[in-house]
Protein backbone atom coordinates (compact mmCIF):
# COMPACT_ATOMS: atom_id res chain seq x y z
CA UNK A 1 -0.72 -8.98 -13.61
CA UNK A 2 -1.00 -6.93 -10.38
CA UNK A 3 1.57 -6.86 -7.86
CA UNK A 4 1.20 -7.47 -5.35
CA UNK A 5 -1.46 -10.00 -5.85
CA UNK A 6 -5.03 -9.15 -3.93
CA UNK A 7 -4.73 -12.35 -1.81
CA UNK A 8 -1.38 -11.44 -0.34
CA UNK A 9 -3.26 -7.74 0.49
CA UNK A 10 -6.19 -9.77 1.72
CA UNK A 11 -4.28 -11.32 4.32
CA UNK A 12 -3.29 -7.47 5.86
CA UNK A 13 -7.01 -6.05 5.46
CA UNK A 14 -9.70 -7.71 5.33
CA UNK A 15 -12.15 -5.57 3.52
CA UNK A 16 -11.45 -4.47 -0.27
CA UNK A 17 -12.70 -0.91 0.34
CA UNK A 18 -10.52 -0.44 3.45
CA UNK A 19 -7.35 -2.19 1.24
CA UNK A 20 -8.73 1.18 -1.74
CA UNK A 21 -9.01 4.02 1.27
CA UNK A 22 -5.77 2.87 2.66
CA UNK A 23 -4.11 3.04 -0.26
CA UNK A 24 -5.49 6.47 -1.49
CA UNK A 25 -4.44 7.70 1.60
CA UNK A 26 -0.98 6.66 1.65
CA UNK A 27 -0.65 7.28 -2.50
CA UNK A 28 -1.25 11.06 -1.86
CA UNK A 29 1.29 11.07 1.21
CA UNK A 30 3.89 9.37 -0.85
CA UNK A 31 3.54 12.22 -3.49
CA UNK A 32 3.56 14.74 -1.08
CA UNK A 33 6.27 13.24 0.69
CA UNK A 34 8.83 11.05 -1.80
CA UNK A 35 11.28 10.52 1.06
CA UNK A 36 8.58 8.56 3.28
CA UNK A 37 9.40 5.75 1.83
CA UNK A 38 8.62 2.36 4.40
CA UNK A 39 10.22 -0.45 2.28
CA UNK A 40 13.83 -0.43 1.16
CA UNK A 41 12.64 -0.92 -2.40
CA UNK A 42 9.60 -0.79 -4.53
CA UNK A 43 8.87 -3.39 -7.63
CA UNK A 44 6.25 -0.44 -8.91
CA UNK A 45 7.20 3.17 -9.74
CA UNK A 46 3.71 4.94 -9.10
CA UNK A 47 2.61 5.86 -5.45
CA UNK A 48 -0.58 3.89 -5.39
CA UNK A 49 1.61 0.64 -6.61
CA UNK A 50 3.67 1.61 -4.23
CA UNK A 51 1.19 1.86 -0.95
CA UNK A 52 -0.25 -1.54 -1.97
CA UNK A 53 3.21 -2.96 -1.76
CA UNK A 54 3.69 -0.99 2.02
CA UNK A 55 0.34 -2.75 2.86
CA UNK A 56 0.63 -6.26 1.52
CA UNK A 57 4.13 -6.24 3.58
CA UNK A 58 2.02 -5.42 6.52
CA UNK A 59 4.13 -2.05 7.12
CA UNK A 60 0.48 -0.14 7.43
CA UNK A 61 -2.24 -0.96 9.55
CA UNK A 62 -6.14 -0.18 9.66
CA UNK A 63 -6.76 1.50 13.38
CA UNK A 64 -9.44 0.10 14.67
């Protein structure tokens, strides 16, 4: 089951590819950059789990 679920994402960005470009982008600064974390805790353990959790919880925004 994926956590978060796609809907909850959805709601945050409304295009799938931006919600995958986001993510990829945030993934590789997490592993650059452990310590920038923007939620207290994580449920996943793997960057990109982890930058689809920052973005379903609306920490990270598209700029427009």
């Amino acid at each position: 089951m994926l956590y978060p679920p796609l809907d909850k994402i959805k709601d945050n960005v409304n295009s799938k590819y931006l919600v995958v470009t986001l993510a990829a982008k945030r993934a590789r600064e997490l592993q650059d950059n452990p310590d920038s974390n923007l939620l207290e805790r994580y449920v996943s353990y793997k960057p990109v789990g982890q930058a689809l959790e920052e973005v379903a919880a609306g920490r990270i925004h598209v700029e427009e």
